[in-house]
PDB file of N, CA and C in Angstrom:
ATOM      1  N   UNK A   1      65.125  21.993  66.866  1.00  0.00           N
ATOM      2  CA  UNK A   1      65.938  21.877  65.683  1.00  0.00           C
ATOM      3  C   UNK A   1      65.025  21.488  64.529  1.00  0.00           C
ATOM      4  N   UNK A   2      65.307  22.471  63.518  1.00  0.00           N
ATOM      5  CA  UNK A   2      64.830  21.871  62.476  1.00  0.00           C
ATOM      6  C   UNK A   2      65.095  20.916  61.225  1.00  0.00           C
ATOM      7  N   UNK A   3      64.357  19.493  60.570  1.00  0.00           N
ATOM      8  CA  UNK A   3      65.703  18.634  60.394  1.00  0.00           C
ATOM      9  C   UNK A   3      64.571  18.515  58.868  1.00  0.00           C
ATOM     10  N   UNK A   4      65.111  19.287  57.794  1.00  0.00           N
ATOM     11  CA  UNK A   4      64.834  18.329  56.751  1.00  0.00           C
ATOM     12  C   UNK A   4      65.032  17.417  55.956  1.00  0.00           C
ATOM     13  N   UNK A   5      64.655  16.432  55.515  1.00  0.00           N
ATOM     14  CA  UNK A   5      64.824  15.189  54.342  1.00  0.00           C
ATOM     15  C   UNK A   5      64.551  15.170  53.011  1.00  0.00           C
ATOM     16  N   UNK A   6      65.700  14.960  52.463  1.00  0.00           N
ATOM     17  CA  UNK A   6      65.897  15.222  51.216  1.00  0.00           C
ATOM     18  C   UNK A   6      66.510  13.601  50.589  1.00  0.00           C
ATOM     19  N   UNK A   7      65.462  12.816  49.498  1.00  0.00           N
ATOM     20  CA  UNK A   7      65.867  11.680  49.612  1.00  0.00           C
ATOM     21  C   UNK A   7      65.705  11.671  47.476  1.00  0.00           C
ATOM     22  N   UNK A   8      66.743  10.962  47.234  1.00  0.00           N
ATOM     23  CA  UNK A   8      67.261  11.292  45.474  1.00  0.00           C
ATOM     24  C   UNK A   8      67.297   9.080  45.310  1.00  0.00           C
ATOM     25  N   UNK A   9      66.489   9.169  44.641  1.00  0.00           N
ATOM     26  CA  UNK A   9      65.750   7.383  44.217  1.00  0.00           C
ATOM     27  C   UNK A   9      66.796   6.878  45.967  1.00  0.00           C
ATOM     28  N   UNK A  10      65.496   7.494  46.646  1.00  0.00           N
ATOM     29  CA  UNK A  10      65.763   6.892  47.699  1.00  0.00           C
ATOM     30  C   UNK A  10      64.532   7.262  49.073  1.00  0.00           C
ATOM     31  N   UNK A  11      63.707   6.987  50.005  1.00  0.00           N
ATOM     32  CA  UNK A  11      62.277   7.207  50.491  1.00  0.00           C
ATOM     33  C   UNK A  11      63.148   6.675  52.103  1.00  0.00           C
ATOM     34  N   UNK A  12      62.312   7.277  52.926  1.00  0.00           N
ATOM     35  CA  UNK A  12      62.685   6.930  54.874  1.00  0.00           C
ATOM     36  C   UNK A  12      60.757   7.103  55.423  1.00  0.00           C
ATOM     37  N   UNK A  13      60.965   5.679  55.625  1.00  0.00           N
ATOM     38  CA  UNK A  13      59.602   5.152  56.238  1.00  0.00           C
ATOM     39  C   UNK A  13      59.345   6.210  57.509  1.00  0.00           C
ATOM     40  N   UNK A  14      58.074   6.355  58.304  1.00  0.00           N
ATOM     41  CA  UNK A  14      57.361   7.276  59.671  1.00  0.00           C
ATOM     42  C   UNK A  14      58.750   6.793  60.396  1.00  0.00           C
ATOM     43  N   UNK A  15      58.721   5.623  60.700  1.00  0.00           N
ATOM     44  CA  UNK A  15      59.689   5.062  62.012  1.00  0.00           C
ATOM     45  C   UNK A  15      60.976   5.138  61.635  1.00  0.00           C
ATOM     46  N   UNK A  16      61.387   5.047  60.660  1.00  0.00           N
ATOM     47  CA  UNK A  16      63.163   5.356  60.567  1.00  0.00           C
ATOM     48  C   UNK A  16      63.280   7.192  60.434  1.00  0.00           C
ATOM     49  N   UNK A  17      62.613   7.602  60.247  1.00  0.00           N
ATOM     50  CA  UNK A  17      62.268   9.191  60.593  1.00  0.00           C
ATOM     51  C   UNK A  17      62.448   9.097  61.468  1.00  0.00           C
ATOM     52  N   UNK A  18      61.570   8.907  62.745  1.00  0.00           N
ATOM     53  CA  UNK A  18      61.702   8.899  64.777  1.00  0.00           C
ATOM     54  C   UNK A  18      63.007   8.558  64.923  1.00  0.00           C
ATOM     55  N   UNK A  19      63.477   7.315  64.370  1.00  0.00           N
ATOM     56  CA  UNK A  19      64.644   7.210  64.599  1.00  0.00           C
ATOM     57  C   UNK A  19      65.662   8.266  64.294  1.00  0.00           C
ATOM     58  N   UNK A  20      65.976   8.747  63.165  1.00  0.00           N
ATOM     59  CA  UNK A  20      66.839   9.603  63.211  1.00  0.00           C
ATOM     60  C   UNK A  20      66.545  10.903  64.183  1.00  0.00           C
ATOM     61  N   UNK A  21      65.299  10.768  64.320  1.00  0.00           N
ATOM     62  CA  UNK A  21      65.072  12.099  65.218  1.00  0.00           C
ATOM     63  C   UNK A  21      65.666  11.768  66.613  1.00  0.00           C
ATOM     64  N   UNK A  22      65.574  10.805  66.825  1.00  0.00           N
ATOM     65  CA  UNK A  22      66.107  10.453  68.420  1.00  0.00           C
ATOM     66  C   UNK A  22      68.111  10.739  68.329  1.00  0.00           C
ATOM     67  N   UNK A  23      68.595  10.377  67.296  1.00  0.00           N
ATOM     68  CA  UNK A  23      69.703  10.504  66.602  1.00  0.00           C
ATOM     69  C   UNK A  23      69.761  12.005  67.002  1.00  0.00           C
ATOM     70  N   UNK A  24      68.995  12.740  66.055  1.00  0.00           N
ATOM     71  CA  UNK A  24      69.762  14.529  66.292  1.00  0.00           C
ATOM     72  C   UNK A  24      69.267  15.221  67.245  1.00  0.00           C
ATOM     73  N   UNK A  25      68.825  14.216  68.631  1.00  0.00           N
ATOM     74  CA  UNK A  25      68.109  15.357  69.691  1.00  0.00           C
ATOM     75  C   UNK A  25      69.681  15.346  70.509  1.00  0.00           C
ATOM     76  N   UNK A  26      71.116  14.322  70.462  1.00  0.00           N
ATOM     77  CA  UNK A  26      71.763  14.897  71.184  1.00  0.00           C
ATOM     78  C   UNK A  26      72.033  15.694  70.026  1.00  0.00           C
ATOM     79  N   UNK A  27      72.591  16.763  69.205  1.00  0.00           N
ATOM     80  CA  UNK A  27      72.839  17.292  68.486  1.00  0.00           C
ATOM     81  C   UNK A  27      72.321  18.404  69.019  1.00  0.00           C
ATOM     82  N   UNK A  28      71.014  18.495  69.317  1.00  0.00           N
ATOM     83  CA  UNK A  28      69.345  19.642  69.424  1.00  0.00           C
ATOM     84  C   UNK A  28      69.838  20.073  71.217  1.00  0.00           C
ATOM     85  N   UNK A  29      70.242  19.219  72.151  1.00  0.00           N
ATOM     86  CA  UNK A  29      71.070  19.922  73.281  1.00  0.00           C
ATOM     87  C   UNK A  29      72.106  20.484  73.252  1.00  0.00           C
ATOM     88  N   UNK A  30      72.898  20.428  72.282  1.00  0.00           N
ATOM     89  CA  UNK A  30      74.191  21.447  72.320  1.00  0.00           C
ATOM     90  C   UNK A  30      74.169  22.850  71.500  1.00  0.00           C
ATOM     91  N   UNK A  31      73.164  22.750  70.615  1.00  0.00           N
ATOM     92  CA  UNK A  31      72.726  23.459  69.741  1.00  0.00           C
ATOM     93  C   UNK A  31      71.684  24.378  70.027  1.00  0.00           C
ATOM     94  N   UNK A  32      70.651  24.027  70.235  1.00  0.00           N
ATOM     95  CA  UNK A  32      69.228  25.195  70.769  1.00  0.00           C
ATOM     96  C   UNK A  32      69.727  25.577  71.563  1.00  0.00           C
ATOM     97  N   UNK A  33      69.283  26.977  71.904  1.00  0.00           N
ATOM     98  CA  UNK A  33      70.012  28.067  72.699  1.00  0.00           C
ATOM     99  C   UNK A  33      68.329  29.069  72.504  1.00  0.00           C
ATOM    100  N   UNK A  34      68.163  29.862  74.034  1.00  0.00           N
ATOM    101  CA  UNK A  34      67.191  31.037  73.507  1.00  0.00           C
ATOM    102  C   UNK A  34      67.643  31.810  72.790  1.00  0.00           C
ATOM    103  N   UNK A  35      68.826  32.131  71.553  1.00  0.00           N
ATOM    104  CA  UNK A  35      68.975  33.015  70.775  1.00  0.00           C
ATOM    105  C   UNK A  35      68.768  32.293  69.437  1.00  0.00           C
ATOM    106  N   UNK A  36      68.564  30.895  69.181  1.00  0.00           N
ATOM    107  CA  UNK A  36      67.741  30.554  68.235  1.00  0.00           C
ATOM    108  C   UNK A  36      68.128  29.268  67.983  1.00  0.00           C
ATOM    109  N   UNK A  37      67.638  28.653  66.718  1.00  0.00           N
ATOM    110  CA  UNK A  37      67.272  27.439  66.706  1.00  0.00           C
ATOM    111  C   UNK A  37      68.600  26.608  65.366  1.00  0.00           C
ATOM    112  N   UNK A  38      68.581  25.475  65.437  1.00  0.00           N
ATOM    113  CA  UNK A  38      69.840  25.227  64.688  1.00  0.00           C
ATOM    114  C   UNK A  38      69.193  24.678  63.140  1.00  0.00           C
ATOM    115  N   UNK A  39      69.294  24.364  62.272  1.00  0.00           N
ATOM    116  CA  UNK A  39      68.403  23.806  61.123  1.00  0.00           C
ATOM    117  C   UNK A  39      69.353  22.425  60.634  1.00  0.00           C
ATOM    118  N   UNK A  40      69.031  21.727  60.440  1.00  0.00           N
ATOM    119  CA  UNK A  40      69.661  20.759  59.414  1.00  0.00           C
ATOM    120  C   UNK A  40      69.173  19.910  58.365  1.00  0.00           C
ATOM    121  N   UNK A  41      69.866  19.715  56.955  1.00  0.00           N
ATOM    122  CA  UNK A  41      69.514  19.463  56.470  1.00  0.00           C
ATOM    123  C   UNK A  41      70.256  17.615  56.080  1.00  0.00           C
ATOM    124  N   UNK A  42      69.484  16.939  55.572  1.00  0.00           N
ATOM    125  CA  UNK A  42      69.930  15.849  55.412  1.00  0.00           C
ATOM    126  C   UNK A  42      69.439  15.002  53.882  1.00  0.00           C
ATOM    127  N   UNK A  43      70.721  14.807  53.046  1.00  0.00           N
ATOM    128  CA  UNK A  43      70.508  14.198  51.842  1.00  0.00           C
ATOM    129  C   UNK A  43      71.047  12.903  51.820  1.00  0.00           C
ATOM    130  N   UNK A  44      70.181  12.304  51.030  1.00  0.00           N
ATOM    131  CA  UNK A  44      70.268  10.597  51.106  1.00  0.00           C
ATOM    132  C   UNK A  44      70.283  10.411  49.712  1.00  0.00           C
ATOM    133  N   UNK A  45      71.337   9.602  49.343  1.00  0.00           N
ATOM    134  CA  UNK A  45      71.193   9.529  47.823  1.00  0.00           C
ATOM    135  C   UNK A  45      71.708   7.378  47.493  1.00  0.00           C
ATOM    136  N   UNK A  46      71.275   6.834  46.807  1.00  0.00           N
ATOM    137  CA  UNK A  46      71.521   5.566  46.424  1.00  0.00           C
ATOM    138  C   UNK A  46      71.798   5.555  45.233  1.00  0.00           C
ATOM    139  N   UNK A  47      73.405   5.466  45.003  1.00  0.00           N
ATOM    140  CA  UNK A  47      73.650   4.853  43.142  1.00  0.00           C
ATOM    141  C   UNK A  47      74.483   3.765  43.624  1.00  0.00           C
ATOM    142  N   UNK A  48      74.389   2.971  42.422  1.00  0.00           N
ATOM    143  CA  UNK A  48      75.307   1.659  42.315  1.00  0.00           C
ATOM    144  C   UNK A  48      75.625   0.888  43.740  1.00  0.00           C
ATOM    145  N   UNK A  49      74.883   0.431  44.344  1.00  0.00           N
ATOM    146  CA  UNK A  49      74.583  -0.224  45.252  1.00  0.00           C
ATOM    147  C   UNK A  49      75.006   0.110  46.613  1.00  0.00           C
ATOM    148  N   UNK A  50      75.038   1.811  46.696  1.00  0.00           N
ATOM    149  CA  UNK A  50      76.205   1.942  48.076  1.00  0.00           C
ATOM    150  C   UNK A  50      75.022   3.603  48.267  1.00  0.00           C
ATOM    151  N   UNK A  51      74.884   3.989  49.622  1.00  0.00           N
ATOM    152  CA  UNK A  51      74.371   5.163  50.080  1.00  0.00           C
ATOM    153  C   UNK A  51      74.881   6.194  50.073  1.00  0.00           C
ATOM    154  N   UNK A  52      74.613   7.210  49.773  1.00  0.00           N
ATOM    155  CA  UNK A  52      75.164   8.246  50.143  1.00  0.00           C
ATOM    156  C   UNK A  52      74.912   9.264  51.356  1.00  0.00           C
ATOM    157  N   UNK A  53      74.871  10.069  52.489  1.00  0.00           N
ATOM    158  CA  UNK A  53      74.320  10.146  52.310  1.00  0.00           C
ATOM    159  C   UNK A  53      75.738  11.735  53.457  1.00  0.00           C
ATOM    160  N   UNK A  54      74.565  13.127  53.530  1.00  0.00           N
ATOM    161  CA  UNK A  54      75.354  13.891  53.145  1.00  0.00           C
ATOM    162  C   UNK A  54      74.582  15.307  54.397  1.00  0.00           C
ATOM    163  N   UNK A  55      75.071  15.572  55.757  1.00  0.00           N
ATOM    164  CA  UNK A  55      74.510  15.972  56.862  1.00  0.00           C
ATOM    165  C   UNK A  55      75.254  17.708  56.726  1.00  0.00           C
ATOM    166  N   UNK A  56      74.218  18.942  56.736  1.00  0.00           N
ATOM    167  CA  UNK A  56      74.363  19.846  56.898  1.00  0.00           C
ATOM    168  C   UNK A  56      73.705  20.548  58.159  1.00  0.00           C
ATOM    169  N   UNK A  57      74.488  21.242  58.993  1.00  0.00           N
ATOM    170  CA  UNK A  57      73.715  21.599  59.941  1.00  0.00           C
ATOM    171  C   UNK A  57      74.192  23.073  60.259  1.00  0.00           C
ATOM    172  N   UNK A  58      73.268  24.460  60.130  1.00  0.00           N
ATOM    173  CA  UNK A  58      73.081  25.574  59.853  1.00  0.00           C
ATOM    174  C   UNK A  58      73.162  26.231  61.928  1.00  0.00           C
ATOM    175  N   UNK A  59      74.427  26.436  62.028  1.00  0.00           N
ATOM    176  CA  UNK A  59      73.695  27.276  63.588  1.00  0.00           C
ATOM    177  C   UNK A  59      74.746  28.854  63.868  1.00  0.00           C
ATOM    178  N   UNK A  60      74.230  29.659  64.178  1.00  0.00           N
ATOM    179  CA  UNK A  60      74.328  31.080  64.304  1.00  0.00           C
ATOM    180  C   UNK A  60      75.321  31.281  62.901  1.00  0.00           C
ATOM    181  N   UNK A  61      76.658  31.604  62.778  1.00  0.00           N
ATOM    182  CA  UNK A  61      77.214  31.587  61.771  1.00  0.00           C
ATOM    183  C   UNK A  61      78.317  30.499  61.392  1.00  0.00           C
ATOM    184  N   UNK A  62      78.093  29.172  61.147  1.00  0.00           N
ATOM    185  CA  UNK A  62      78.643  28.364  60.798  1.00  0.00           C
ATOM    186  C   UNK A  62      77.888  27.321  60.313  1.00  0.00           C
ATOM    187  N   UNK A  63      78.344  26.688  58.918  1.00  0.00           N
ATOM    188  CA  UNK A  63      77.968  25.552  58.220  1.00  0.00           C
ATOM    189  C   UNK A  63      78.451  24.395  58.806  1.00  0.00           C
ATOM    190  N   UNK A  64      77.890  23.227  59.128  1.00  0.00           N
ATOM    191  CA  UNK A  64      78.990  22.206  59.303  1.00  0.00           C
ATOM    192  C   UNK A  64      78.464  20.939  58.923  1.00  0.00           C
ATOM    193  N   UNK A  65      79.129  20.559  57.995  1.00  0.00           N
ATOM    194  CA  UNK A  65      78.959  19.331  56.494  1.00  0.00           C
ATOM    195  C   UNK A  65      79.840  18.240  57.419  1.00  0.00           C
ATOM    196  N   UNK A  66      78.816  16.817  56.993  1.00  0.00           N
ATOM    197  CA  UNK A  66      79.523  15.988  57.221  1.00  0.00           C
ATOM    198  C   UNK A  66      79.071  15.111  55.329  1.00  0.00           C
ATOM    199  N   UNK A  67      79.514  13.784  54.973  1.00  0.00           N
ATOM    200  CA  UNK A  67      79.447  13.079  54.372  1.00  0.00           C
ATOM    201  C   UNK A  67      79.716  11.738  54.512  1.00  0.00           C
ATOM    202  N   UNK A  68      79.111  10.941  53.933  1.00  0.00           N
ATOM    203  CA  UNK A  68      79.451   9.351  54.451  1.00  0.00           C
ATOM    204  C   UNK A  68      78.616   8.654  53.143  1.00  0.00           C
ATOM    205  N   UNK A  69      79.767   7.673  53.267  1.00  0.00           N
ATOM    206  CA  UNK A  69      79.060   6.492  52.113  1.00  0.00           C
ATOM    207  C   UNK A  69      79.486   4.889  52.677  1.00  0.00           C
ATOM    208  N   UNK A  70      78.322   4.244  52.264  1.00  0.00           N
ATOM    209  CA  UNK A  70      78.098   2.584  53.121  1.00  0.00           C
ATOM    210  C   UNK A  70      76.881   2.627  51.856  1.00  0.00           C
ATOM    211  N   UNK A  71      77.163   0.669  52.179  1.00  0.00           N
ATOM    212  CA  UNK A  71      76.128  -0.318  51.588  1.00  0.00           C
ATOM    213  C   UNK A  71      74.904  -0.161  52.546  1.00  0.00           C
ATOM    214  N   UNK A  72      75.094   0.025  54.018  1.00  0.00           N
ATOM    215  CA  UNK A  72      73.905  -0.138  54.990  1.00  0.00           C
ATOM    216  C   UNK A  72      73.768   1.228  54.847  1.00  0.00           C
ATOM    217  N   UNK A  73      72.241   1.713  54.512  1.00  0.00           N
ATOM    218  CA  UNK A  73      72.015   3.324  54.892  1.00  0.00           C
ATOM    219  C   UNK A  73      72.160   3.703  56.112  1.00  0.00           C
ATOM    220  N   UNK A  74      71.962   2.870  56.982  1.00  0.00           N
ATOM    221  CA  UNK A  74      71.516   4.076  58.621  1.00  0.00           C
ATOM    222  C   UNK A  74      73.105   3.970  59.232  1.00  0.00           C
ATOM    223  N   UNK A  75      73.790   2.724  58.719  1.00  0.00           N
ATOM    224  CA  UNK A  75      75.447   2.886  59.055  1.00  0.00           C
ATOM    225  C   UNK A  75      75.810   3.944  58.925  1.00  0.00           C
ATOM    226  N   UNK A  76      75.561   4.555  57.682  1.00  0.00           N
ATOM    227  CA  UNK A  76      76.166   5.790  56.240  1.00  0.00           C
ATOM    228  C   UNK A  76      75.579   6.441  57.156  1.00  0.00           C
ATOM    229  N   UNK A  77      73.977   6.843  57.845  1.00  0.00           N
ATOM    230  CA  UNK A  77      74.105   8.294  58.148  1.00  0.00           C
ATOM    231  C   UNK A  77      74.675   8.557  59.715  1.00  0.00           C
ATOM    232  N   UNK A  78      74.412   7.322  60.468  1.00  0.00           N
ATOM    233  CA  UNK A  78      75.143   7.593  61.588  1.00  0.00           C
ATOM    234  C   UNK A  78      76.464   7.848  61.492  1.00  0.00           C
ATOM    235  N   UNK A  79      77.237   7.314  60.922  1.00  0.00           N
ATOM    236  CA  UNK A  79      78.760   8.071  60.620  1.00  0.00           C
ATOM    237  C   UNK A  79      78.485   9.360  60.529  1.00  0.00           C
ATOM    238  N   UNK A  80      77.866   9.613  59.776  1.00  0.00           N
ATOM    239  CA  UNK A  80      77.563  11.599  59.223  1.00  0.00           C
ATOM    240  C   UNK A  80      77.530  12.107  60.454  1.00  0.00           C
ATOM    241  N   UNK A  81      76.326  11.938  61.107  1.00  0.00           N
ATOM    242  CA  UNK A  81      75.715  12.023  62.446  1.00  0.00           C
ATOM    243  C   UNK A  81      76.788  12.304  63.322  1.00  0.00           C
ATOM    244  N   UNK A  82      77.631  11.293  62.998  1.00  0.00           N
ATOM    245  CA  UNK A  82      79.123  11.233  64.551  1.00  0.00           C
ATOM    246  C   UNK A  82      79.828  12.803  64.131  1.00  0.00           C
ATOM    247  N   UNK A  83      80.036  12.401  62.736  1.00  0.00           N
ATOM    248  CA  UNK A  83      81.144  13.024  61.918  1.00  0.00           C
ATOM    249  C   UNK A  83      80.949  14.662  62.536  1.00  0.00           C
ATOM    250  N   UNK A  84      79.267  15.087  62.119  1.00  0.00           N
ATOM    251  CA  UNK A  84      78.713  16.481  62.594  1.00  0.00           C
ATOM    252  C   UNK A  84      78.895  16.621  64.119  1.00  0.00           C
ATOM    253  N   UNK A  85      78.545  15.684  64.793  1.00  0.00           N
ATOM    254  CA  UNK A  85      78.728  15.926  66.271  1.00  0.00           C
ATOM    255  C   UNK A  85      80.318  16.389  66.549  1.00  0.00           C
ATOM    256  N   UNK A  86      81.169  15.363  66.169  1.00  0.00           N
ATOM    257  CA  UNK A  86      82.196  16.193  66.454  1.00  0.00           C
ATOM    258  C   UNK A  86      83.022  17.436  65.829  1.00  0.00           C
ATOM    259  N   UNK A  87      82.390  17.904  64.915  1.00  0.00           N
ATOM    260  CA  UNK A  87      82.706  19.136  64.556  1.00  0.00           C
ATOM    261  C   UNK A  87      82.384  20.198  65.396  1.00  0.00           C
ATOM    262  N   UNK A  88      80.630  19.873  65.828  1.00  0.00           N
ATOM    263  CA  UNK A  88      80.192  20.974  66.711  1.00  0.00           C
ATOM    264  C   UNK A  88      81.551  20.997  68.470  1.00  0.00           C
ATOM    265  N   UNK A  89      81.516  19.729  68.645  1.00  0.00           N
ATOM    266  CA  UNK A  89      82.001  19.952  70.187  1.00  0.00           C
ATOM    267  C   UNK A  89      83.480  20.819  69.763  1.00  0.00           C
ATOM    268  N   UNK A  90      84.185  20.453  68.250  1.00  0.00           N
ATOM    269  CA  UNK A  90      85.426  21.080  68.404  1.00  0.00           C
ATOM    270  C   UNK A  90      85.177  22.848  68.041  1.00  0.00           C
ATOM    271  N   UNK A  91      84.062  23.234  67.494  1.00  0.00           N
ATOM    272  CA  UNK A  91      83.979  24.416  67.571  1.00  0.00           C
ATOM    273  C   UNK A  91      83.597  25.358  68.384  1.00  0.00           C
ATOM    274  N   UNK A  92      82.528  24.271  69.348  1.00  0.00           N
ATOM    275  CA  UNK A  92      82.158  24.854  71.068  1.00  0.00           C
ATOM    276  C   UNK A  92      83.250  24.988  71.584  1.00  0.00           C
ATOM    277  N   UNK A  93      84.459  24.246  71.568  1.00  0.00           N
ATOM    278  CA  UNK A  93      85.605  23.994  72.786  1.00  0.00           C
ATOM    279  C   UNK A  93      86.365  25.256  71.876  1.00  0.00           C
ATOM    280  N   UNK A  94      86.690  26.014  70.594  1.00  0.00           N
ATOM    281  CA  UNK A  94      87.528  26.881  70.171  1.00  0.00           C
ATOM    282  C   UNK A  94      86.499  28.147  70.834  1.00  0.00           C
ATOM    283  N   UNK A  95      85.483  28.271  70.740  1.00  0.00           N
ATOM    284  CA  UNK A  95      84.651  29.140  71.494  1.00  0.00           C
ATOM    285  C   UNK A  95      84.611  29.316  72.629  1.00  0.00           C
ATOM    286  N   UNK A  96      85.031  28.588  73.415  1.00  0.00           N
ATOM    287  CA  UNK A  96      84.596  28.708  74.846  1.00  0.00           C
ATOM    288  C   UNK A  96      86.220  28.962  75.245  1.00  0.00           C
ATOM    289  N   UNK A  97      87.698  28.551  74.602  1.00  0.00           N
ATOM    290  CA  UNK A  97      88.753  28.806  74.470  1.00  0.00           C
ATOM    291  C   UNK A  97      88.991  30.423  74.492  1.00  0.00           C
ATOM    292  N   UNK A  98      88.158  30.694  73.687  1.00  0.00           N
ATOM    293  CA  UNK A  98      88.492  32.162  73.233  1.00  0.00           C
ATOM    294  C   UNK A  98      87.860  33.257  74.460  1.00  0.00           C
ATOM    295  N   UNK A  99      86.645  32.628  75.127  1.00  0.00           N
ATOM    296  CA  UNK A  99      86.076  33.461  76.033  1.00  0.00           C
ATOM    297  C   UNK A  99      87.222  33.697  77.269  1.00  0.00           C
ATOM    298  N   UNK A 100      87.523  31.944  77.532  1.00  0.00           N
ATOM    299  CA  UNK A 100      87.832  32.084  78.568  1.00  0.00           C
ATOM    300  C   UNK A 100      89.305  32.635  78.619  1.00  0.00           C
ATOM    301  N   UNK A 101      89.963  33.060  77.559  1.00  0.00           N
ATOM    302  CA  UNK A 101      91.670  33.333  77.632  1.00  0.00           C
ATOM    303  C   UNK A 101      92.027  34.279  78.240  1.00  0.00           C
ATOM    304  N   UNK A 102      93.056  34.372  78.930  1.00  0.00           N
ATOM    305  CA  UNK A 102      93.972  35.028  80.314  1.00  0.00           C
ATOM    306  C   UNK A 102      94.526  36.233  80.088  1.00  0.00           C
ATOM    307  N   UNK A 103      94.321  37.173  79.755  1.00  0.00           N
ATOM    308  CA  UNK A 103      94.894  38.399  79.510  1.00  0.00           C
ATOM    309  C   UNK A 103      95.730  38.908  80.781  1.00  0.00           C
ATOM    310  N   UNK A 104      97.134  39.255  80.240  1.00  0.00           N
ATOM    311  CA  UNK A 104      98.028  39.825  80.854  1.00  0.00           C
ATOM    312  C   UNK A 104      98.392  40.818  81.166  1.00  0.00           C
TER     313      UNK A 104
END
């Protein structure tokens, strides 16, 4: 998976990087597939004392946006984080719905 950082009067030290990377490797098992790779992008933004911060993740043909705002940044992006995860499992489970349906 590819994960870029995008940070607006706002910087993520080597080690809170690893960290989030450990964050989107469950993401990177439901997602990588040998027909290709998933991308995401991740914006972090700080005004008026609260984070923003704002999770896009790019796989075969679907966008899926999360958003979150907190005083603690890594609170703010793990919410995102959750928020994206469960989008993907509900669009795997409408997919795998559709394969498996019962024709009469």
């Amino acid at each position: 998976m590819k994960i870029t950082y995008t940070g607006r009067h706002i910087a993520l030290a080597p080690s809170q990087t690893t960290e989030l990377e450990d964050e989107f490797s469950k993401i990177r098992k439901m997602l990588d597939t040998a027909k290709g790779e998933a991308e995401a992008h991740v914006v972090l933004k700080h005004e008026h004392s609260t984070n923003q911060v704002e999770v896009k993740v790019n796989w075969r043909h679907h966008e899926i946006a999360a958003e979150s705002e907190h005083t603690d940044l890594f609170t703010a992006i793990h919410s995102a984080i959750g928020k994206v995860q469960a989008q993907i499992l509900r669009q795997r489970g409408k997919a795998r719905d559709l394969k498996r349906a019962v024709v009469q």
